[in-house]
Protein backbone atom coordinates (compact mmCIF):
# COMPACT_ATOMS: atom_id res chain seq x y z
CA UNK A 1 58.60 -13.94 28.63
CA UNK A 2 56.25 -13.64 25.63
CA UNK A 3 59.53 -13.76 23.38
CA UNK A 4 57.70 -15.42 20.43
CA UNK A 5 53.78 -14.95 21.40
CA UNK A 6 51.32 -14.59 18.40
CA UNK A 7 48.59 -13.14 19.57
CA UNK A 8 47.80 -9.74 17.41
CA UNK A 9 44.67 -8.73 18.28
CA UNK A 10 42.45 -6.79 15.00
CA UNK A 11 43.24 -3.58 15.20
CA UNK A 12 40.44 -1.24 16.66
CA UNK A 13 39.91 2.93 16.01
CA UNK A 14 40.64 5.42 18.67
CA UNK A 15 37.58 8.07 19.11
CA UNK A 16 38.74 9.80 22.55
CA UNK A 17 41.90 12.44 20.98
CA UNK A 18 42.19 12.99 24.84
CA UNK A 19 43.62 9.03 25.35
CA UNK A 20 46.13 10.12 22.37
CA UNK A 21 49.42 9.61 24.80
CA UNK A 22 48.08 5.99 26.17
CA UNK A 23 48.68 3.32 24.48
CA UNK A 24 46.08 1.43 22.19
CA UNK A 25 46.30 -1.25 25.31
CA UNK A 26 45.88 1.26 27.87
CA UNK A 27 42.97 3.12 26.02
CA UNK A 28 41.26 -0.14 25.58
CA UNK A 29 41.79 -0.75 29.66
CA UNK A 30 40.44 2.84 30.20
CA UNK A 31 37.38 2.26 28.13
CA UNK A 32 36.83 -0.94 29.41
CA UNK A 33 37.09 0.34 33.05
CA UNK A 34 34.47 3.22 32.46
CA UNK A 35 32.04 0.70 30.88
CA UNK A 36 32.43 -1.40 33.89
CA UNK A 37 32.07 2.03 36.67
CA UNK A 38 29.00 2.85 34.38
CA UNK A 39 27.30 -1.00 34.01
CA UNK A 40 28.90 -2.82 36.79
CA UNK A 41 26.43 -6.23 35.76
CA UNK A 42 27.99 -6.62 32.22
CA UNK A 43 30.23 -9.49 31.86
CA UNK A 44 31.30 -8.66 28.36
CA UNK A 45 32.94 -5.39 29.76
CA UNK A 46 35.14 -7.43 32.02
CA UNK A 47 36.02 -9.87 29.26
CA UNK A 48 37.17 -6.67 27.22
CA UNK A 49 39.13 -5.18 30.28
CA UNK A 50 40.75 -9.05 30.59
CA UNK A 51 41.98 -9.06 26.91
CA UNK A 52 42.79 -5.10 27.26
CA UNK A 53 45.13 -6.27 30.15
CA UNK A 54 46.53 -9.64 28.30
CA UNK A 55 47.53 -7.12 25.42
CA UNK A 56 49.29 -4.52 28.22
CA UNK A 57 51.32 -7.45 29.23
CA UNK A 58 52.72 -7.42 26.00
CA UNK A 59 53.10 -4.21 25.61
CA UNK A 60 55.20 -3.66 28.73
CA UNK A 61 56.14 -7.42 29.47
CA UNK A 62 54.93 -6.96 32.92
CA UNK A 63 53.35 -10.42 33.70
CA UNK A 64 51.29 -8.59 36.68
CA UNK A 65 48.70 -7.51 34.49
CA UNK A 66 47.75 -11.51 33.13
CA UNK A 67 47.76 -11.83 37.37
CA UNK A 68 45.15 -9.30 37.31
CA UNK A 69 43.17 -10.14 33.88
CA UNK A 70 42.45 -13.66 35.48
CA UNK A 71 40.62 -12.10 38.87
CA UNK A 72 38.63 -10.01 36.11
CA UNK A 73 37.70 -12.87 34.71
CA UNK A 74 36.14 -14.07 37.58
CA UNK A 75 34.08 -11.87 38.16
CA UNK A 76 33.05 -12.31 34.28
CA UNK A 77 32.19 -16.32 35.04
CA UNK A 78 30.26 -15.01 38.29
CA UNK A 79 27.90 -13.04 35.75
CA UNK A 80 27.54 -15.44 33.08
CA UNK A 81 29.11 -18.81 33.92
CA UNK A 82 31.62 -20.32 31.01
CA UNK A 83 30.58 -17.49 28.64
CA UNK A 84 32.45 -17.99 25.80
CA UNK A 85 34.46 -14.92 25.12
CA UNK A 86 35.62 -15.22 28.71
CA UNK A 87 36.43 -18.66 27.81
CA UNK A 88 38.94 -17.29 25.16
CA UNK A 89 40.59 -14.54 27.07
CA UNK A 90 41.32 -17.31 29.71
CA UNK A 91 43.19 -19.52 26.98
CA UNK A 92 44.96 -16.16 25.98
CA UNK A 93 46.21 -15.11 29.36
CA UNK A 94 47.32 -19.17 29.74
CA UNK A 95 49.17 -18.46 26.93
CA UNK A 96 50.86 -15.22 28.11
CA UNK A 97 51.55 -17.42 31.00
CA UNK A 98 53.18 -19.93 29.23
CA UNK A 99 50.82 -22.65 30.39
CA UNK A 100 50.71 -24.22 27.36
CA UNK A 101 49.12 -27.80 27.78
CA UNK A 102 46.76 -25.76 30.01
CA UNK A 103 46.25 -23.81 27.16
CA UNK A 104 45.96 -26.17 24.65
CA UNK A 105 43.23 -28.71 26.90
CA UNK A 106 40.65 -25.66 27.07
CA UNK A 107 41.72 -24.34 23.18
CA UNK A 108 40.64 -27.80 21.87
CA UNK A 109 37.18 -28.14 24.22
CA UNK A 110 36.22 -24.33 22.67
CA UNK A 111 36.75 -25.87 19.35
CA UNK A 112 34.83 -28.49 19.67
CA UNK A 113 31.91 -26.30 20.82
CA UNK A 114 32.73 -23.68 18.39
CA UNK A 115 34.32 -25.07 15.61
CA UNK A 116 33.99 -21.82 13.19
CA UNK A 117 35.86 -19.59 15.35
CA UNK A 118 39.31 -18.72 13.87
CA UNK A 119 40.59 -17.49 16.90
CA UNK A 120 40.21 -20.47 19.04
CA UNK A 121 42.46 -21.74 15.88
CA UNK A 122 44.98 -18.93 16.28
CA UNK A 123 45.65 -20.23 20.48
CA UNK A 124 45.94 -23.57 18.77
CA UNK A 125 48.49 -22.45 16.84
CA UNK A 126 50.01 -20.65 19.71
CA UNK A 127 50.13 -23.54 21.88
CA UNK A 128 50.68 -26.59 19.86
CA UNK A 129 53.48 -24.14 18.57
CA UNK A 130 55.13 -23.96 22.33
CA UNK A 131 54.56 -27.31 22.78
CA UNK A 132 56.71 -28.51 19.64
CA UNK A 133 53.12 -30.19 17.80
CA UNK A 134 54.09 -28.46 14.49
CA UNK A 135 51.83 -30.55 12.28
CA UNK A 136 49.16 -30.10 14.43
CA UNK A 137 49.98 -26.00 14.25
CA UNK A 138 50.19 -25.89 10.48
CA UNK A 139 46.42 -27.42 10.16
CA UNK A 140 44.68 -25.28 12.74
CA UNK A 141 46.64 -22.05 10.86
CA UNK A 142 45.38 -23.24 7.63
CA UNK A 143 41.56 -23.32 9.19
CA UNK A 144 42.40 -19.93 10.50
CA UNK A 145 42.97 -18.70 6.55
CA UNK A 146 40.19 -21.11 4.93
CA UNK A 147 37.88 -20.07 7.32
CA UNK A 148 38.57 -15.98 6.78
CA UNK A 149 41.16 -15.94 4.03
CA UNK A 150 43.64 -12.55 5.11
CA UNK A 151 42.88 -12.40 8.82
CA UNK A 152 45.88 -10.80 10.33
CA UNK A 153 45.93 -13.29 13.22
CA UNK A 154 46.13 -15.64 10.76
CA UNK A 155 48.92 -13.88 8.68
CA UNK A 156 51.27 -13.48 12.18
CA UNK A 157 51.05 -17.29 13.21
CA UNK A 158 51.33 -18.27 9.36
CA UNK A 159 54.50 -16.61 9.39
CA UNK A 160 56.01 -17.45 12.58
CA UNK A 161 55.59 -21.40 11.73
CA UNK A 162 56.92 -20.68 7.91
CA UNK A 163 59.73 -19.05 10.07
CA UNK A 164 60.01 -22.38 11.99
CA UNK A 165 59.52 -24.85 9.08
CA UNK A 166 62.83 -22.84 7.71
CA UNK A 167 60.94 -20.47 4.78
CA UNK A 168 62.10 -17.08 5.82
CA UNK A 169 60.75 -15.38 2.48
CA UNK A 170 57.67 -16.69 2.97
CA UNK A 171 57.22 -16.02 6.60
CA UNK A 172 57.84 -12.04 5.97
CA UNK A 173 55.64 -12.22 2.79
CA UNK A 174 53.38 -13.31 4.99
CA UNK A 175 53.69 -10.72 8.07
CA UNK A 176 54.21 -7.89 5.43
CA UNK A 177 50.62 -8.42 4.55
CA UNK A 178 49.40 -9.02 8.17
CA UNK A 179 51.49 -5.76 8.93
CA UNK A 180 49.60 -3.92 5.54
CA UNK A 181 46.31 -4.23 6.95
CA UNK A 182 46.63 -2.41 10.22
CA UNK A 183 45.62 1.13 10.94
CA UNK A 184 48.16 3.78 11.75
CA UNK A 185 46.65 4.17 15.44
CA UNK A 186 47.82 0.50 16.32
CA UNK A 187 50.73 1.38 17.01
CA UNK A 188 51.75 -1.67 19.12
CA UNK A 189 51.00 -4.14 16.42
CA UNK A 190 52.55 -2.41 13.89
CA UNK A 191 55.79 -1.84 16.39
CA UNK A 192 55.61 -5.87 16.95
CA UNK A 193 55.28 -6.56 13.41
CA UNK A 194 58.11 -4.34 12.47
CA UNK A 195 60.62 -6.23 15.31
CA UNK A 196 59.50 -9.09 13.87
CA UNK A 197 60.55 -8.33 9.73
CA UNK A 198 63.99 -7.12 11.85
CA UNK A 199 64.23 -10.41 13.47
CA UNK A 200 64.07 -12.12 10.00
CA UNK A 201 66.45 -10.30 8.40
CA UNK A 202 68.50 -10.55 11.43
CA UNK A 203 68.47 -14.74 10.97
CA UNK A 204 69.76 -14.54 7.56
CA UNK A 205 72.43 -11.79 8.16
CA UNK A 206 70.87 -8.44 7.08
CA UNK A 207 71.78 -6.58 9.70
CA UNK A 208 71.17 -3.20 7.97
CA UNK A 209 67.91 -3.80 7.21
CA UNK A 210 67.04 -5.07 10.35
CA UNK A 211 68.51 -1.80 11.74
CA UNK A 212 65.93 0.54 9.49
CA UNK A 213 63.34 -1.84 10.72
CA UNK A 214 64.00 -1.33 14.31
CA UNK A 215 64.00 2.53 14.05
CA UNK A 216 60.39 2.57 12.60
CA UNK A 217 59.82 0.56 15.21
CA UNK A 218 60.73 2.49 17.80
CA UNK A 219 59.26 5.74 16.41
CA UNK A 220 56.10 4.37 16.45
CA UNK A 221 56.90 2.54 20.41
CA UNK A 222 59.25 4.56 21.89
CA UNK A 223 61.64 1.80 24.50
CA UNK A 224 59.93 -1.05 22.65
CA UNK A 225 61.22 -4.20 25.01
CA UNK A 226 61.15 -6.26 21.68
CA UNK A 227 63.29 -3.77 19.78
CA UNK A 228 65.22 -2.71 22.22
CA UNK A 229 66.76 -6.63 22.57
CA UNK A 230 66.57 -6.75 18.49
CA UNK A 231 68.57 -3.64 17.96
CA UNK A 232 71.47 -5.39 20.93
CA UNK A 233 71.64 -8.09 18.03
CA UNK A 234 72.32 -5.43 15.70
CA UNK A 235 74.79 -3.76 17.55
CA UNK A 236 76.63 -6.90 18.67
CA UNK A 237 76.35 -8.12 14.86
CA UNK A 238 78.24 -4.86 13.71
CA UNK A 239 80.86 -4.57 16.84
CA UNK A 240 79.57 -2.36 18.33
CA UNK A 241 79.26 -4.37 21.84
CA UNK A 242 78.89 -1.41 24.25
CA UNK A 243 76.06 0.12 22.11
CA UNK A 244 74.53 -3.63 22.52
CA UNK A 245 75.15 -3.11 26.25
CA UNK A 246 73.21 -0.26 26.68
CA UNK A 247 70.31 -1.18 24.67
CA UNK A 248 70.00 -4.61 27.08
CA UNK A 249 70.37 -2.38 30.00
CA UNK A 250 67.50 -0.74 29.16
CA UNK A 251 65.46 -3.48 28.16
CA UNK A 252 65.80 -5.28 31.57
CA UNK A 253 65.29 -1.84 33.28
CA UNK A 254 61.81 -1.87 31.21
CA UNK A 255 61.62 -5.86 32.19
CA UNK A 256 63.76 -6.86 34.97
CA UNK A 257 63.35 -10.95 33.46
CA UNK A 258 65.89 -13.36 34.23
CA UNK A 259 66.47 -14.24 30.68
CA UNK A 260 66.40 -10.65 29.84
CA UNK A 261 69.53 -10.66 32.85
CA UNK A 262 71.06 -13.79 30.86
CA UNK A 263 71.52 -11.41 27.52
CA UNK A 264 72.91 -8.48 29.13
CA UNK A 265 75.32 -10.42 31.09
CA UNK A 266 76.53 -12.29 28.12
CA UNK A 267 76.94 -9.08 26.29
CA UNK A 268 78.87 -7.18 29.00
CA UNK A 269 81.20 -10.55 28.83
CA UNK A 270 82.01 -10.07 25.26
CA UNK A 271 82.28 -6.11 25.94
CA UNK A 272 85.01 -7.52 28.38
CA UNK A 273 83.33 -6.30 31.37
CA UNK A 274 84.26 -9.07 33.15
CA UNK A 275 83.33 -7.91 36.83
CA UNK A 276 79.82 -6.46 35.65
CA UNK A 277 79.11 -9.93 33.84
CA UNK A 278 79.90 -11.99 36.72
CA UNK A 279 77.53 -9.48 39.30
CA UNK A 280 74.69 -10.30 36.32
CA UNK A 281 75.25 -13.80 36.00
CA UNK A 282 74.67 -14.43 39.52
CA UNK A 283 71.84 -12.01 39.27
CA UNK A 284 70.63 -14.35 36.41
CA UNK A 285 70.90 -17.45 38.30
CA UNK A 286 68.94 -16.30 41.57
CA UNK A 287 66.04 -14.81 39.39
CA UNK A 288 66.31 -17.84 36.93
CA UNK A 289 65.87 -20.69 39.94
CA UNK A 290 62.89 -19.07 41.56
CA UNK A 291 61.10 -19.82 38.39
CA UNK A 292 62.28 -23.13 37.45
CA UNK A 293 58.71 -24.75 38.35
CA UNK A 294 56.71 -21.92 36.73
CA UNK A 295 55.17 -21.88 33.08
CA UNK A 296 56.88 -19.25 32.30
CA UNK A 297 60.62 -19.69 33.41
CA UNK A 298 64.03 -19.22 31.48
CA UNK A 299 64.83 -23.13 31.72
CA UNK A 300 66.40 -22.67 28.31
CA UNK A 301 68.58 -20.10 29.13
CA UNK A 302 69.61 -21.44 32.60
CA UNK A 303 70.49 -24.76 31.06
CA UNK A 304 73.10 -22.89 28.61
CA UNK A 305 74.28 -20.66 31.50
CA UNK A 306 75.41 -23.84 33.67
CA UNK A 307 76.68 -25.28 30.27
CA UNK A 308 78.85 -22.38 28.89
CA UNK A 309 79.69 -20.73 31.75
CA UNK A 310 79.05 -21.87 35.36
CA UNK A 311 80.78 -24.97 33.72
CA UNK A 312 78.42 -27.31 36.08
CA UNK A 313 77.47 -29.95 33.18
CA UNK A 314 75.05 -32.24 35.98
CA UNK A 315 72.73 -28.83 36.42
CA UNK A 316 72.65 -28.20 33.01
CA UNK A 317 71.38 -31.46 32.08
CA UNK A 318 68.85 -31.18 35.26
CA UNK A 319 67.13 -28.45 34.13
CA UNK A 320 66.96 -28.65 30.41
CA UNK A 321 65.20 -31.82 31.44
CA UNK A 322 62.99 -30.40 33.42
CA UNK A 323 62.09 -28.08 30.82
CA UNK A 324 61.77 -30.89 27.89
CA UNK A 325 59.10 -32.70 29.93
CA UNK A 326 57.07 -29.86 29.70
CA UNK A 327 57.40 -28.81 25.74
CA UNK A 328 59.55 -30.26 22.84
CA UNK A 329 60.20 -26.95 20.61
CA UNK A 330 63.06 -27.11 18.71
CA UNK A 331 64.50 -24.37 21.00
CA UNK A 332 64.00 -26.26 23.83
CA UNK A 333 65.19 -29.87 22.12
CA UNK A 334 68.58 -27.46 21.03
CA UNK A 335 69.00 -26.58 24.84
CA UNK A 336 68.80 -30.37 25.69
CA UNK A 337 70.98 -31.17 22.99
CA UNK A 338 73.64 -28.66 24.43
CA UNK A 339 73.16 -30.06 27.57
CA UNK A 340 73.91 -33.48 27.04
CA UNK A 341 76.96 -32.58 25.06
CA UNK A 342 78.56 -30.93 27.81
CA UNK A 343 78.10 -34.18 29.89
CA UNK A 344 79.74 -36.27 27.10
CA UNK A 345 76.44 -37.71 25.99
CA UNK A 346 77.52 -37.10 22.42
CA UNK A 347 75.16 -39.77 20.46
CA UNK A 348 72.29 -38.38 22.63
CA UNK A 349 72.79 -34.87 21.71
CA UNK A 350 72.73 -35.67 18.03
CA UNK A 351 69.17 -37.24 18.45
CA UNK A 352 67.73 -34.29 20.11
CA UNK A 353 69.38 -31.34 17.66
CA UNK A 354 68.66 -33.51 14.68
CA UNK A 355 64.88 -33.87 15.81
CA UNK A 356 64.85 -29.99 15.82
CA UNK A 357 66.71 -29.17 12.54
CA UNK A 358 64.62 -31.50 10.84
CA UNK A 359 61.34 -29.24 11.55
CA UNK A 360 63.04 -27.23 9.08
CA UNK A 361 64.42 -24.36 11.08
CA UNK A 362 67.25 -21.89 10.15
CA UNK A 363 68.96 -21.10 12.91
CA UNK A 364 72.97 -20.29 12.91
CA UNK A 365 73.59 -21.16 16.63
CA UNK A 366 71.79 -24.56 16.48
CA UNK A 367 73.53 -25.40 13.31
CA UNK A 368 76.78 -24.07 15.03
CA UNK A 369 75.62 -27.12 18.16
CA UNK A 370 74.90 -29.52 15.38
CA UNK A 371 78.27 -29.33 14.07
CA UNK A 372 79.76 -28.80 17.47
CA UNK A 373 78.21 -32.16 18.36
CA UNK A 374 79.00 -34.07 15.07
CA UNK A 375 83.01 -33.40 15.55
CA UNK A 376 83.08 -35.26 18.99
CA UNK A 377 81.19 -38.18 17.27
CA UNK A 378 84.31 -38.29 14.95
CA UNK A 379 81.93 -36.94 11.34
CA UNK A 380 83.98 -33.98 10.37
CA UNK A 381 82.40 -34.16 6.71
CA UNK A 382 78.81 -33.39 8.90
CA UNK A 383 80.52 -30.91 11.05
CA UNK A 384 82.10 -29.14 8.40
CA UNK A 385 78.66 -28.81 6.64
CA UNK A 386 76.93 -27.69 9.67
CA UNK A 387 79.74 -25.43 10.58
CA UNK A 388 79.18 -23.69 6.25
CA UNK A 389 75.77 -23.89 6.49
CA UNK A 390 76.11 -21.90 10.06
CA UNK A 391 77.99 -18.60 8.10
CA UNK A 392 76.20 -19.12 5.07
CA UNK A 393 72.77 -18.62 6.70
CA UNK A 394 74.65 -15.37 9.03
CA UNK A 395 78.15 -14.40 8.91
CA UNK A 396 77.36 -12.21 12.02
CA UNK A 397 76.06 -14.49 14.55
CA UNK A 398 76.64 -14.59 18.32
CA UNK A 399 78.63 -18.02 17.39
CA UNK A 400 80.55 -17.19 13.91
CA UNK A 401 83.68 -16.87 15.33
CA UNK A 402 83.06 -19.73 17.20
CA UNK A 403 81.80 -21.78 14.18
CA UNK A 404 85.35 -20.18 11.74
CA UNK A 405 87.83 -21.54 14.58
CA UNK A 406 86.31 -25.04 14.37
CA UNK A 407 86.22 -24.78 10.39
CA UNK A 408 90.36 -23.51 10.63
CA UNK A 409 90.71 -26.79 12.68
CA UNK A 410 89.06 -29.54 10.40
CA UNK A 411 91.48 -30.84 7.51
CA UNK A 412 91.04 -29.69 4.56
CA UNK A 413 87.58 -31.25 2.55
């Protein structure tokens, strides 16, 4: 639930010192609300209160409030029909949604009738992003910086697909400047932006760093649900599993997701809670398979739960591809890979994981699946290079001692 969404709105002053404990989403909602009690006629108030409530979602990762931006909405359409900042909010809350070719469809009519706004560009990004079209992300980013060179919406999705395309330098260059530009009362954005430097220097093994990052963070968004699952990592990364514990505990009593469930019951497993794992698991699974049809769903993770540890190879395989007909990210292409490598579809699996690392991504556990994959189709000079490039990128990850037993198995190079 809106683990990688890109939507930063431009940052906005607060005048009321009396809304100083909301949040800048909630103070937008207030105001929004009050305009709408004072003007009840005015669609663009409801538009605002829709986009006030998309950005709450994030805030709080409580999908009820996209439930209730789209009935605002329609009253909006009621008062002026297909107006086109209604229009937009509707593509954003699709997005929050994870209704991506929904998403995408209505993005690319608004363009065509409005082909100078950059933030019908930025949902393009977003959803072309989701739905694996990375060529087609890269251009409509690069109209969203031609068109108003700096914008920080531009900046964040810049930097998420350098991320992707495997430039990790470039892709916090890029959000440090996005990040520069916002005013100290956005406190949100700058909170997001901050997880997100952390979750960088995470990827490549800077643990520390990522640490300091996640305590400014927090400061500034006290029981951040983003920072909260970023500072797990950290703890995990340095040992410390039962700190890691606690910090996912909180995080799914903040957002009680299924894939939220999935991380704390893997890390109770490695804290050797065995019986507590097992309860979560199955709490996992229930959660998990009442969403399977929905947009937004944790396909990926329920795919690597019947792989790794239900040990029920068929169901993996079922639902990753249920989840690959709907978007080919190279997260979702790893979790089919996985999947048919647990049901001995070895040749298979090296399609699908290649397809992804060849986007240009840098990511330790799919290069750990790579390799994983390449020893059963009898390569160990591709494994073993998979398996090095694995630690190289992050001696710490959730797989490196995974990835160092394999390595202690191959003969010598």
């Amino acid at each position: 639930m809106l683990k990688h969404s890109l939507v930063v709105a431009l940052s906005m002053t607060v005048a009321a010192p009396a809304l100083a404990k909301l949040s800048p989403a909630e103070q937008k909602i207030e105001w929004a609300e009050k305009a709408i009690e004072k003007d009840p006629g005015r669609f663009q108030a409801y538009n605002e209160l829709a986009i006030a409530l998309a950005r709450r979602a994030r805030e709080t990762s409580d999908d009820g409030y996209y439930l209730r931006g789209e009935t605002v909405l329609n009253k909006s359409f009621e008062l002026m029909p297909d107006n086109l900042e209604g229009r937009k909010a509707q593509v954003w809350i699709l997005l929050g949604k994870h209704e991506f070719a929904e998403a995408l469809k209505l993005a690319k009519a608004l363009n065509q009738r409005f082909p100078d706004d950059v933030l019908i560009y930025g949902f393009l990004v977003d959803a072309n992003v989701e739905l694996g079209n990375y060529s087609e992300a890269e251009k409509a980013a690069q109209w969203m910086l031609d068109l108003r060179p700096g914008n920080v919406p531009g900046l964040t999705r810049a930097a998420y697909l350098r991320e992707l395309l495997g430039d990790l330098d470039g892709s916090a260059d890029l959000m440090r400047a996005a990040y520069q530009q916002l005013q100290a009362t956005e406190v949100e954005d700058r909170a997001w932006m901050l997880t997100q430097l952390a979750h960088l220097r995470l990827i490549a093994g800077g643990v520390d760093d990522a640490e300091k990052l996640l305590g400014e963070a927090l400061v500034l968004f006290p029981s951040y649900h983003y920072a909260l699952g970023n500072l797990a990592k950290v703890h995990s990364a340095k040992g410390q599993e039962a700190k890691a514990t606690e910090q996912l505990r909180q995080r799914y009593e903040l957002a009680a997701h299924p894939e939220n469930a999935y991380a704390l019951a893997e890390s109770l497993e490695r804290a050797g809670r065995l019986r507590d794992a097992k309860r979560m698991y199955l709490e996992f699974e229930n959660k998990a398979r009442q969403e399977l049809k929905l947009g937004d769903n944790a396909n990926r993770e329920l795919a690597f739960y019947y792989a790794d540890h239900a040990r029920r190879p068929a169901e993996a395989l079922r639902i990753a591809q249920l989840e690959i007909a709907r978007r080919r990210d190279v997260y979702t292409l790893d979790a089919y890979a996985w999947a048919l490598y647990v049901n001995g579809r070895y040749a298979e699996a090296q399609k699908q994981i290649e397809t992804a690392l060849a986007v240009g991504v840098r990511d330790a556990k799919l290069l750990y699946h790579a390799g994983a994959i390449a020893l059963k189709l009898k390569s160990a000079a591709k494994a073993r290079q998979y398996f090095k490039q694995s630690l190289e990128l992050n001696p710490a990850s959730e797989c490196a001692g995974l990835v160092r037993g394999e390595l202690r198995k191959l003969p010598a190079a």
